[in-house]
Structures are given as C-alpha cells and as structure tokens.
Protein backbone atom coordinates (compact mmCIF):
# COMPACT_ATOMS: atom_id res chain seq x y z
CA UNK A 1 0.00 0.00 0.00
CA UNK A 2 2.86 2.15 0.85
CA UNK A 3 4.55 1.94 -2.73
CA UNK A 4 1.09 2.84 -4.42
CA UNK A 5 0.78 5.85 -1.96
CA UNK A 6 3.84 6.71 -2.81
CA UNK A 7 3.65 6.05 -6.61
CA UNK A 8 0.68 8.32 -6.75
CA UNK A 9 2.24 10.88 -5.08
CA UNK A 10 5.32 11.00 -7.51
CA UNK A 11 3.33 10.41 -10.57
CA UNK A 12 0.76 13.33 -9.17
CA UNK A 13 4.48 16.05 -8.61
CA UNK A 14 5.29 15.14 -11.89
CA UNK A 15 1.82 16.20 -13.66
CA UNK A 16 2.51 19.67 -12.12
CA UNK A 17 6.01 20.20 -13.01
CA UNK A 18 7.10 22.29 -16.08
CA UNK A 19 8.48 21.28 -19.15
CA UNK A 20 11.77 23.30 -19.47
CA UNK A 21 12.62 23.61 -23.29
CA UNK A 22 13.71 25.91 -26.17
CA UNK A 23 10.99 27.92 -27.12
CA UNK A 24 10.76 30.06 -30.59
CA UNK A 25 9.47 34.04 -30.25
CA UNK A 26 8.32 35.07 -33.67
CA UNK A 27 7.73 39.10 -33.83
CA UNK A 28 6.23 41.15 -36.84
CA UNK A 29 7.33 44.70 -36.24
CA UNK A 30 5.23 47.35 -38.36
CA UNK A 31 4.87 50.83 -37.92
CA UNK A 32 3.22 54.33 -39.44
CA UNK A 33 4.35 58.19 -39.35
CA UNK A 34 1.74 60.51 -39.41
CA UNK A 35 2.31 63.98 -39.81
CA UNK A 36 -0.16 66.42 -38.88
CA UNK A 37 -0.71 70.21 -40.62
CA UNK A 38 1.64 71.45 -43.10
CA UNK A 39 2.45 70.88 -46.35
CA UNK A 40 3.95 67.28 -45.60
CA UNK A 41 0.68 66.26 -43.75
CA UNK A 42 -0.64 62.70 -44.55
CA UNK A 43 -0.01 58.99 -43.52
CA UNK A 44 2.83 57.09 -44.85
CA UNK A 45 3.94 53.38 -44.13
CA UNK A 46 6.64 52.43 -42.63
CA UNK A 47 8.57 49.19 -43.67
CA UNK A 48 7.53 46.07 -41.58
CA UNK A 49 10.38 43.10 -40.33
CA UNK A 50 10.16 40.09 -38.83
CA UNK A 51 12.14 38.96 -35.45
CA UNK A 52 12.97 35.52 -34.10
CA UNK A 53 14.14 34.96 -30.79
CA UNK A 54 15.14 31.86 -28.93
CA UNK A 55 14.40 31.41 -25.18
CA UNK A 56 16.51 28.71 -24.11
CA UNK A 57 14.92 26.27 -21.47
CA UNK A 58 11.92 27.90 -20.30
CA UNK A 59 8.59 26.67 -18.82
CA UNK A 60 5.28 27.45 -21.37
CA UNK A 61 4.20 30.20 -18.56
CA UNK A 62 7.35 31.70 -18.67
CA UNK A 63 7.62 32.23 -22.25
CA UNK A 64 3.97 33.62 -22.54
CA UNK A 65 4.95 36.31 -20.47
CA UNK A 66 8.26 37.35 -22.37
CA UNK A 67 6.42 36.75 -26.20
CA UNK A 68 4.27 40.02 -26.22
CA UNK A 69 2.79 41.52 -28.89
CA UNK A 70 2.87 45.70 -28.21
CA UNK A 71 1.39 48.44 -29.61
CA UNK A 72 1.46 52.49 -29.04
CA UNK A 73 3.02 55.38 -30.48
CA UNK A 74 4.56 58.20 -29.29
CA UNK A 75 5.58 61.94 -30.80
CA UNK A 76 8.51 62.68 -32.60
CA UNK A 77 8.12 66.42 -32.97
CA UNK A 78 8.19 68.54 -35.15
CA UNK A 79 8.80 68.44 -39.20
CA UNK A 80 10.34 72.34 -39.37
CA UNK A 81 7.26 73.25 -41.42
CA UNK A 82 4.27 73.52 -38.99
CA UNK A 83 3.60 70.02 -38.58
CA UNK A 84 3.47 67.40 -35.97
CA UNK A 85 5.60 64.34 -36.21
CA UNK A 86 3.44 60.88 -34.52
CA UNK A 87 5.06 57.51 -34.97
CA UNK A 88 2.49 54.64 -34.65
CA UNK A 89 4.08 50.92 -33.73
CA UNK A 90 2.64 47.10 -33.47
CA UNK A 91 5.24 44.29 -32.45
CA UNK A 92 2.75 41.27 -32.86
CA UNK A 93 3.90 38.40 -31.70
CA UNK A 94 3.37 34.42 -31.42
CA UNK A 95 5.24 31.87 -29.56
CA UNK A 96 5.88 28.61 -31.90
C-alpha cells in the first residue's frame, strides 16, 4: 500500500512540473508616421520586419509572459514646417 501511496504521489508532482525547453518568439514589427498640418501632412507606411528569438529552457508560462505583442506610439516632434511628427508601432507576436 505504501509503494502505491507513494507512486501516486510521484506520478501526481510530476503532472505539475514544467516542461523546461527551447521555445521560438516570432515578432512582426510594423509601424506608421503621421504627420499632422503642413504641407507634408498625410499617412505614410513604414517598412515592416520580422524577429525571431530563442528562449533557451523555459517553462510554457514563462515564455507567454516574455512573447508580447505591443502596440502604441509616441511623438517625434516637429517636421520644421508647422507640422506634428506621430510615430504609430505594433510588435505582434506568437510563440511557436
């Protein structure tokens, strides 16, 4: 009785432990500028690339949480002819 106690036990600690391997972090970066007023005003595209990025011996939790796709922009400033500079960004991202 002892061995199947103890059988169950192990086989049970096992079920919750993590598989440590290499996992694959594919990222497709795109982007936009905007410029706002002046004669340069309009939306143009930026060029979009393509990322991959090992993470050696990691748990499936783990490399959720460091494969994220992000998204924002932020201001750039000014063109020098009365416009507004914004740079728009997406990393999106998938874990192979």
């Amino acid at each position: 009785m002892k061995k199947i106690t103890l059988f169950a036990l192990l086989a049970l600690g096992l079920s919750f432990a993590s598989c440590k391997k290499d996992r694959t972090c594919t990222c497709t970066s795109s982007g936009t500028t905007v410029i706002t007023g002046g004669p340069n005003a309009g939306t143009y595209p930026g060029t979009s690339s393509v990322q991959t990025t090992t993470l050696k011996e990691v748990n499936g939790k783990s490399a959720r949480a460091n494969c994220l796709t992000v998204e924002g922009s932020y201001p750039l400033g000014s063109d020098g002819q009365g416009g507004s500079i914004t740079v728009n960004f997406k990393d999106d991202c998938t874990l192979d």
